[in-house]
PDB file of N, CA and C in Angstrom:
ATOM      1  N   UNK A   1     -18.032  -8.782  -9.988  1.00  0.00           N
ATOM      2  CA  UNK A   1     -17.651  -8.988 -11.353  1.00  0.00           C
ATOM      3  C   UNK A   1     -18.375 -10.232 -11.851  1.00  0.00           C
ATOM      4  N   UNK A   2     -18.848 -10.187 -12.893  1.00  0.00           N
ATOM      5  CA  UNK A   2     -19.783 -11.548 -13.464  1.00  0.00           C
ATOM      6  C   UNK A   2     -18.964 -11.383 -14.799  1.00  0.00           C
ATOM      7  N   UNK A   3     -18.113 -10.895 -15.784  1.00  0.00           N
ATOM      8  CA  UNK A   3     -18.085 -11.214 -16.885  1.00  0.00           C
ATOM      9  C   UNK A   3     -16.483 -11.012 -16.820  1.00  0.00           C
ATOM     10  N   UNK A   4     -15.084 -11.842 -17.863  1.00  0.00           N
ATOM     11  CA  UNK A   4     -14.135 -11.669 -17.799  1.00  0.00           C
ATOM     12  C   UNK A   4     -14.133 -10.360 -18.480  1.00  0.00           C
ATOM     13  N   UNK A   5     -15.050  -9.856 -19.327  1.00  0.00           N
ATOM     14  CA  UNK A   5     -13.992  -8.487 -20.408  1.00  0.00           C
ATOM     15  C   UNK A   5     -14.900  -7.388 -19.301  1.00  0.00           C
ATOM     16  N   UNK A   6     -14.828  -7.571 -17.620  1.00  0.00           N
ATOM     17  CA  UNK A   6     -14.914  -5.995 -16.900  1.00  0.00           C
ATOM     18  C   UNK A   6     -13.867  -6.586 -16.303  1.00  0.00           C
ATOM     19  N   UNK A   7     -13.039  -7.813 -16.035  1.00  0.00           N
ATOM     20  CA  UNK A   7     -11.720  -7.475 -15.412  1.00  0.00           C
ATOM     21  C   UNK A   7     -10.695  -6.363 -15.656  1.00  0.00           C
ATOM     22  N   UNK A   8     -10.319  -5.804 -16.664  1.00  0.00           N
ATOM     23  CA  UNK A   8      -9.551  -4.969 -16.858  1.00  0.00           C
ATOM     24  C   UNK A   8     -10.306  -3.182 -16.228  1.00  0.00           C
ATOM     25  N   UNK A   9     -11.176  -3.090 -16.054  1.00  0.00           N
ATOM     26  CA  UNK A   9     -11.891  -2.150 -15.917  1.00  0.00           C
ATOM     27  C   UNK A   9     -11.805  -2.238 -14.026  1.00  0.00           C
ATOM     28  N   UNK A  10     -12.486  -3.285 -13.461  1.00  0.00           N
ATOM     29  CA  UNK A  10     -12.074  -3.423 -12.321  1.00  0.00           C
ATOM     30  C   UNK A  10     -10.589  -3.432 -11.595  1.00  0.00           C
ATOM     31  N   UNK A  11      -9.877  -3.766 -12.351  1.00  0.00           N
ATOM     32  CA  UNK A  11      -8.675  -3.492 -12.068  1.00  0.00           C
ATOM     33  C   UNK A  11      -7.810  -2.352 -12.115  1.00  0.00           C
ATOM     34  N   UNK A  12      -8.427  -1.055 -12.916  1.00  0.00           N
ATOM     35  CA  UNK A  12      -8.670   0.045 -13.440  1.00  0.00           C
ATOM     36  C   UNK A  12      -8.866   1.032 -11.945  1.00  0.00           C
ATOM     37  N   UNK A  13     -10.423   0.740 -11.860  1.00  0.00           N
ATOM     38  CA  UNK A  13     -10.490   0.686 -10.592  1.00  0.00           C
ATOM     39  C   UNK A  13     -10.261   0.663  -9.249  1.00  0.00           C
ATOM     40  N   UNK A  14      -9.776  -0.490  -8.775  1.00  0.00           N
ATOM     41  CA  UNK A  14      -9.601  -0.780  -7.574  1.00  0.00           C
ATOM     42  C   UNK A  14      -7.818  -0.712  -7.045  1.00  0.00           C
ATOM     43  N   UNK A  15      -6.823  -0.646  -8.300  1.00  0.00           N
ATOM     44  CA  UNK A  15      -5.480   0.063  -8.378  1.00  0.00           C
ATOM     45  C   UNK A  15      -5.837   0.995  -7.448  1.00  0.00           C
ATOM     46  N   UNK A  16      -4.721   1.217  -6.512  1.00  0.00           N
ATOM     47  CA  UNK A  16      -3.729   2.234  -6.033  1.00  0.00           C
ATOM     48  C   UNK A  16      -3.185   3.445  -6.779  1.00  0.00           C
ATOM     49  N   UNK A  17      -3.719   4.437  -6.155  1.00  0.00           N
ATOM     50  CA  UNK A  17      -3.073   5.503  -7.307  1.00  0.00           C
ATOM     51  C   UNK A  17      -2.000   5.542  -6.928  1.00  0.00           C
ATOM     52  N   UNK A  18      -0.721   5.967  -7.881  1.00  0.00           N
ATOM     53  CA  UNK A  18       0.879   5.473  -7.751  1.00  0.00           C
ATOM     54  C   UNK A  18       1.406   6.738  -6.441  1.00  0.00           C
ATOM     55  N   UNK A  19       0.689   7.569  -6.243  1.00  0.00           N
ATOM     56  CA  UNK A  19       1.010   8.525  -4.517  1.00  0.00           C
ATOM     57  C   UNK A  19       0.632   7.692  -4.205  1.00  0.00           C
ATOM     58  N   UNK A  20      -0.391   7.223  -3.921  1.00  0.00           N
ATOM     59  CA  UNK A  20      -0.615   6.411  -2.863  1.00  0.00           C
ATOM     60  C   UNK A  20       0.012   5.218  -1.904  1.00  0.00           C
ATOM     61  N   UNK A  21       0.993   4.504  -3.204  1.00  0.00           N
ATOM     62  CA  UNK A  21       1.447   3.256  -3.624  1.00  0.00           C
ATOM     63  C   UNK A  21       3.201   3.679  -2.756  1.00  0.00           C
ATOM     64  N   UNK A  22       3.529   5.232  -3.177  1.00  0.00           N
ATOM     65  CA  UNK A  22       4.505   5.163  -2.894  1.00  0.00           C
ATOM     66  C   UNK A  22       4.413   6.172  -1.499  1.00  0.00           C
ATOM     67  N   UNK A  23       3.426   6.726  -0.816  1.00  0.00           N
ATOM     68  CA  UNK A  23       3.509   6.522   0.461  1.00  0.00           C
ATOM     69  C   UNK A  23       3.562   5.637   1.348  1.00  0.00           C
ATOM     70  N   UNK A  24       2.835   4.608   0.841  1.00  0.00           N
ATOM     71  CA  UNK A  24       2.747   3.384   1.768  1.00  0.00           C
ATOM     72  C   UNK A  24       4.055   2.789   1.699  1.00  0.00           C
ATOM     73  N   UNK A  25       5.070   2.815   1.174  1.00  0.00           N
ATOM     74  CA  UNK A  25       6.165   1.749   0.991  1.00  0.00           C
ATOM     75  C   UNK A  25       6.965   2.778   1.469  1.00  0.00           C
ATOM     76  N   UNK A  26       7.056   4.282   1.902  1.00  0.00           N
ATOM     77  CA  UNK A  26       7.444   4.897   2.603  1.00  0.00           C
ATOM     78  C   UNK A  26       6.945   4.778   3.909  1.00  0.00           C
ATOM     79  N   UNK A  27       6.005   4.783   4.334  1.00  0.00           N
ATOM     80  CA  UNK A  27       5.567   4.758   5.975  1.00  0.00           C
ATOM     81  C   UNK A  27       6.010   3.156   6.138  1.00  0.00           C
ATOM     82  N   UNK A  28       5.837   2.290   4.989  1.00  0.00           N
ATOM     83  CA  UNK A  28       6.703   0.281   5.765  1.00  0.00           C
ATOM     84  C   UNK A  28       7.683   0.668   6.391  1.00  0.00           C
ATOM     85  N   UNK A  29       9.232   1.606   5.083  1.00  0.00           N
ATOM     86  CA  UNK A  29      10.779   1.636   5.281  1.00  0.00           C
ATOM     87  C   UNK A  29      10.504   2.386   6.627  1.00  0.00           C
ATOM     88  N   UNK A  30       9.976   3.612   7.010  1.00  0.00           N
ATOM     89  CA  UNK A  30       9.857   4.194   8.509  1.00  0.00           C
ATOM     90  C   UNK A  30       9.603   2.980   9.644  1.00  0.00           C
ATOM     91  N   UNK A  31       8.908   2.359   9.562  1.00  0.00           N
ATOM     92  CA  UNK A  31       8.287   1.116  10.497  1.00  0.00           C
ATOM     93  C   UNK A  31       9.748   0.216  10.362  1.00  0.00           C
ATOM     94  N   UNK A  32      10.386  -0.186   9.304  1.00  0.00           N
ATOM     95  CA  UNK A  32      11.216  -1.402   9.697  1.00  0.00           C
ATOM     96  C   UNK A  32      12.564  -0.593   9.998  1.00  0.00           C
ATOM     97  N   UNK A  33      12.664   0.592  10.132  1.00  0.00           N
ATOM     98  CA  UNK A  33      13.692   0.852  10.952  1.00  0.00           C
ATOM     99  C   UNK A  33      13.898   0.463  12.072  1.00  0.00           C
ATOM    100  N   UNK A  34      15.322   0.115  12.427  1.00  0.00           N
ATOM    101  CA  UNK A  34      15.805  -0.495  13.600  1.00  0.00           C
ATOM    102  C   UNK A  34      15.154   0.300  14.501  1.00  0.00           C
ATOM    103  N   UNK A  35      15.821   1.670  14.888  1.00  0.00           N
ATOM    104  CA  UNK A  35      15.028   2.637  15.886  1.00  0.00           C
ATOM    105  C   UNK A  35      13.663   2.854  15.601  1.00  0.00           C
ATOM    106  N   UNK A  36      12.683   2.167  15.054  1.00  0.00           N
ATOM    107  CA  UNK A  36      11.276   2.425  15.356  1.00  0.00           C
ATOM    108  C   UNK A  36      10.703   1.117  14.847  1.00  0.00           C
ATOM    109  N   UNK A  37      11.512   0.059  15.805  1.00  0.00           N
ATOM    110  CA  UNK A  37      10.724  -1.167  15.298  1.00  0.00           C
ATOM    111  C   UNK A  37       9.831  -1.808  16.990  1.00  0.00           C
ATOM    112  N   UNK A  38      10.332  -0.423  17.795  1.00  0.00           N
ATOM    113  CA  UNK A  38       9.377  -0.944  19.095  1.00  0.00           C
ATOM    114  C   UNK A  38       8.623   0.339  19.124  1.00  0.00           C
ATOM    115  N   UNK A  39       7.776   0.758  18.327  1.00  0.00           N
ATOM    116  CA  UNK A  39       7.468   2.007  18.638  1.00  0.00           C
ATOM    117  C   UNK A  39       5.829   1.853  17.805  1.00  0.00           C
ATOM    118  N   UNK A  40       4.774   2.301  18.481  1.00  0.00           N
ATOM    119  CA  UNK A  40       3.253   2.633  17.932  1.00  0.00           C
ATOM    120  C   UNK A  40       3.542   3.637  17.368  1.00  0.00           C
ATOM    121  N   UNK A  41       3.877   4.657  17.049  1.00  0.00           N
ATOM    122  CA  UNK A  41       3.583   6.201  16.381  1.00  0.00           C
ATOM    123  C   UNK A  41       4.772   6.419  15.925  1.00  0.00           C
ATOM    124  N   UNK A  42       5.136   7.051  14.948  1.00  0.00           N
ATOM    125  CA  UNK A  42       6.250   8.064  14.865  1.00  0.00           C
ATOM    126  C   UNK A  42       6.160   9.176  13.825  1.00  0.00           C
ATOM    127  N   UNK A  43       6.829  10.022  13.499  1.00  0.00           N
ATOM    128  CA  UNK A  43       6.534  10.810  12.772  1.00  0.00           C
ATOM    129  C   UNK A  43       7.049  11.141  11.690  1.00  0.00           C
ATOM    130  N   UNK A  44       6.184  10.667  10.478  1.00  0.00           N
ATOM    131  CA  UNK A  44       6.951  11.211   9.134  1.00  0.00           C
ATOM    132  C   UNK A  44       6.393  12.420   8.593  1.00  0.00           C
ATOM    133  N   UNK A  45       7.561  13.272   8.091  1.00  0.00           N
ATOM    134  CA  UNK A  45       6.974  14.512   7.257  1.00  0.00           C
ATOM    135  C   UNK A  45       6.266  15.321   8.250  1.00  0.00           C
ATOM    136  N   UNK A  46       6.471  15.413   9.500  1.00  0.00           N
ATOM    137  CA  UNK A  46       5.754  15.965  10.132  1.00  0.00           C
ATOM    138  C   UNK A  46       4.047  15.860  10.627  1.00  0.00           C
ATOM    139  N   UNK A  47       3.973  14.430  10.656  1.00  0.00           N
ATOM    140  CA  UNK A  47       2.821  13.936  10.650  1.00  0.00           C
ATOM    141  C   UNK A  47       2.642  12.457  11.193  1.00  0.00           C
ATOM    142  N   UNK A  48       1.916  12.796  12.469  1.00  0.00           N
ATOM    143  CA  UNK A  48       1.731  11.227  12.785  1.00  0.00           C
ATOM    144  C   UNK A  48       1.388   9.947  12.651  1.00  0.00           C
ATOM    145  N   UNK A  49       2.174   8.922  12.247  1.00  0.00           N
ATOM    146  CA  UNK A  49       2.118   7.968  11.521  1.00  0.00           C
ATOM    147  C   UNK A  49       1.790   6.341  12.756  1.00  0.00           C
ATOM    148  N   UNK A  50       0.742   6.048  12.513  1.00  0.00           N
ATOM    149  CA  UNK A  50       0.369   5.016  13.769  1.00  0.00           C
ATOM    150  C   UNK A  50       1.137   3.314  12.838  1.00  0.00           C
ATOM    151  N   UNK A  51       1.146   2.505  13.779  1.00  0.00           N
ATOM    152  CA  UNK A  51       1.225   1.323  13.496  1.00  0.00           C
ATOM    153  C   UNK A  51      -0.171   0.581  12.271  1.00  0.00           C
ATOM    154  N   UNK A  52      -1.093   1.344  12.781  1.00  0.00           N
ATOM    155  CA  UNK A  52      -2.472   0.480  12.115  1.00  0.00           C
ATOM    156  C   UNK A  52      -2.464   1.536  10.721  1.00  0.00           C
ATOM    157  N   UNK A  53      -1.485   2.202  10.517  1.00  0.00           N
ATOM    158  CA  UNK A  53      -1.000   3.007   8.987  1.00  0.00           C
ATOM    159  C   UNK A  53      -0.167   2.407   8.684  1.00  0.00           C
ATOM    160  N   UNK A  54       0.660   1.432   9.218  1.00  0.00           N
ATOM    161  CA  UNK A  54       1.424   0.271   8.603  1.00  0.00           C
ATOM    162  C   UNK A  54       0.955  -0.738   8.120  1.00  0.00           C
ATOM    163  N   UNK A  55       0.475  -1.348   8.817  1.00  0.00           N
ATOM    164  CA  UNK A  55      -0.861  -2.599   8.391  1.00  0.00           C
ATOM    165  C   UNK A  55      -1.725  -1.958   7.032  1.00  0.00           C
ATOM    166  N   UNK A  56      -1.961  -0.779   6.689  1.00  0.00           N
ATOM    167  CA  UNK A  56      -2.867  -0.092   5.925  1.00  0.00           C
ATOM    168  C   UNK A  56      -1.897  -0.039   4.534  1.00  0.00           C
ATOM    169  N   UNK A  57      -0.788   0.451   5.226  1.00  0.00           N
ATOM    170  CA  UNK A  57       0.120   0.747   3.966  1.00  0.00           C
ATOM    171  C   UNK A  57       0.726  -1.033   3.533  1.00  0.00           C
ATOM    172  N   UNK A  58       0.680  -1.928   4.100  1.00  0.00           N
ATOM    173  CA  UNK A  58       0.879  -3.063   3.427  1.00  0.00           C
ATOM    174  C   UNK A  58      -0.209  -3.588   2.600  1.00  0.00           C
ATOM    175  N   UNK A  59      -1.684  -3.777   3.302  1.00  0.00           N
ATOM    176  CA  UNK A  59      -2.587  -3.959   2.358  1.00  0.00           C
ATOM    177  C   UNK A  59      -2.974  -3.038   0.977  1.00  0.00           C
ATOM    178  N   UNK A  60      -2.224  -1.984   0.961  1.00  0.00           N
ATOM    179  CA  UNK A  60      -2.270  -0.924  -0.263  1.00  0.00           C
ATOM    180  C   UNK A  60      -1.544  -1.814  -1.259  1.00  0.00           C
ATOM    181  N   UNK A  61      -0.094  -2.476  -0.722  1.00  0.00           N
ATOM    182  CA  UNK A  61       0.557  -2.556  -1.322  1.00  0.00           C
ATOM    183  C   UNK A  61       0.680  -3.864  -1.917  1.00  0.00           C
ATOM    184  N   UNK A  62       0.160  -4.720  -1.233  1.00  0.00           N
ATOM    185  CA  UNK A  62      -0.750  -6.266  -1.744  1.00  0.00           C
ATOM    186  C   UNK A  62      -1.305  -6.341  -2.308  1.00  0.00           C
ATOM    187  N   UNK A  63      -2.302  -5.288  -2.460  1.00  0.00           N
ATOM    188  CA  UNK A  63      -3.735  -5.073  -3.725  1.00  0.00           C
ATOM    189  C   UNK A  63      -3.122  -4.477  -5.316  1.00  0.00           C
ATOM    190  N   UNK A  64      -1.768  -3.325  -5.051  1.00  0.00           N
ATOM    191  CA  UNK A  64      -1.023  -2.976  -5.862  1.00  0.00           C
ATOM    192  C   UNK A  64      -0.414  -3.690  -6.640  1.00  0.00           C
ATOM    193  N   UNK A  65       0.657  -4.598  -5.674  1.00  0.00           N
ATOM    194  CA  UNK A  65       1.433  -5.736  -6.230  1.00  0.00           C
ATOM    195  C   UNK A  65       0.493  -7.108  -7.531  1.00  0.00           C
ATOM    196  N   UNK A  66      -0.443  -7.277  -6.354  1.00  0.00           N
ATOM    197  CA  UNK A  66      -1.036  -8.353  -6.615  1.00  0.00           C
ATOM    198  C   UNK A  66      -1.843  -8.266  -8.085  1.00  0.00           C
ATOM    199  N   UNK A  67      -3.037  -6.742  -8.407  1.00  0.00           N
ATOM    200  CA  UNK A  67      -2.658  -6.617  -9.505  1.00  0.00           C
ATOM    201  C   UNK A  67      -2.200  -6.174 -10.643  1.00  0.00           C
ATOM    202  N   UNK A  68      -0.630  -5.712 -10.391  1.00  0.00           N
ATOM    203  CA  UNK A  68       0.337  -5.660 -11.606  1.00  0.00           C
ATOM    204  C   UNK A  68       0.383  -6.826 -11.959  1.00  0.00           C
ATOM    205  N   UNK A  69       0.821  -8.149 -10.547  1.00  0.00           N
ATOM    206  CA  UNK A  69       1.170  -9.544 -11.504  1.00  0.00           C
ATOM    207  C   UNK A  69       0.237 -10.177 -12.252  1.00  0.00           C
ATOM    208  N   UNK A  70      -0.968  -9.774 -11.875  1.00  0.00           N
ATOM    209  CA  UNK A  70      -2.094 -10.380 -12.699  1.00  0.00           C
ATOM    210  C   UNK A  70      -1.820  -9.359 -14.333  1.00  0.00           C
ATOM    211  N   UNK A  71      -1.853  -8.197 -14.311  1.00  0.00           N
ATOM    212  CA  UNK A  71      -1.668  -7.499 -15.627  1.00  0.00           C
ATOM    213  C   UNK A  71      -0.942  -8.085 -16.729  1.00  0.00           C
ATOM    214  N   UNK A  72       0.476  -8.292 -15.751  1.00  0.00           N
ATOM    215  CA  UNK A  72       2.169  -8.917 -16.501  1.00  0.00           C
ATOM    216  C   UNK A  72       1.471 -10.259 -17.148  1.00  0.00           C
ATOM    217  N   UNK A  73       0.256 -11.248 -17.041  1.00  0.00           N
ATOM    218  CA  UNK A  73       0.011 -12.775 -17.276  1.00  0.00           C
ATOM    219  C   UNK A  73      -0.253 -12.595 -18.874  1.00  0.00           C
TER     220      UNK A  73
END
């Protein structure tokens, strides 16, 4: 980015599409369950869900978060 008026466009961009946004905060709540808080894999929806899809689904959700609050300024 070199100019402020493509921020909104980049941000356009590089957003989380809102499936996306709300799988990931579904595969976290699976992970911080008590019964699968010692566990590499488990299975949501019938589909195997690794630890390094947790880590994935938080950075989705950092880039998400991070810019709505920039939007809200």
């Amino acid at each position: 980015m070199i100019h402020p008026g493509q921020i909104e466009a980049c941000n356009a961009i590089f957003t989380p599409p809102a499936e996306e946004v709300a799988q990931a905060r579904k595969i976290i709540a699976a992970f911080d369950l008590p019964e699968n808080a010692s566990r590499g894999a488990i299975s949501l929806d019938g589909q195997m869900v690794e630890r390094l899809h947790a880590d994935m689904a938080r950075r989705t959700i950092a880039i998400a978060d991070s810019i709505a609050a920039l939007a809200q300024q």
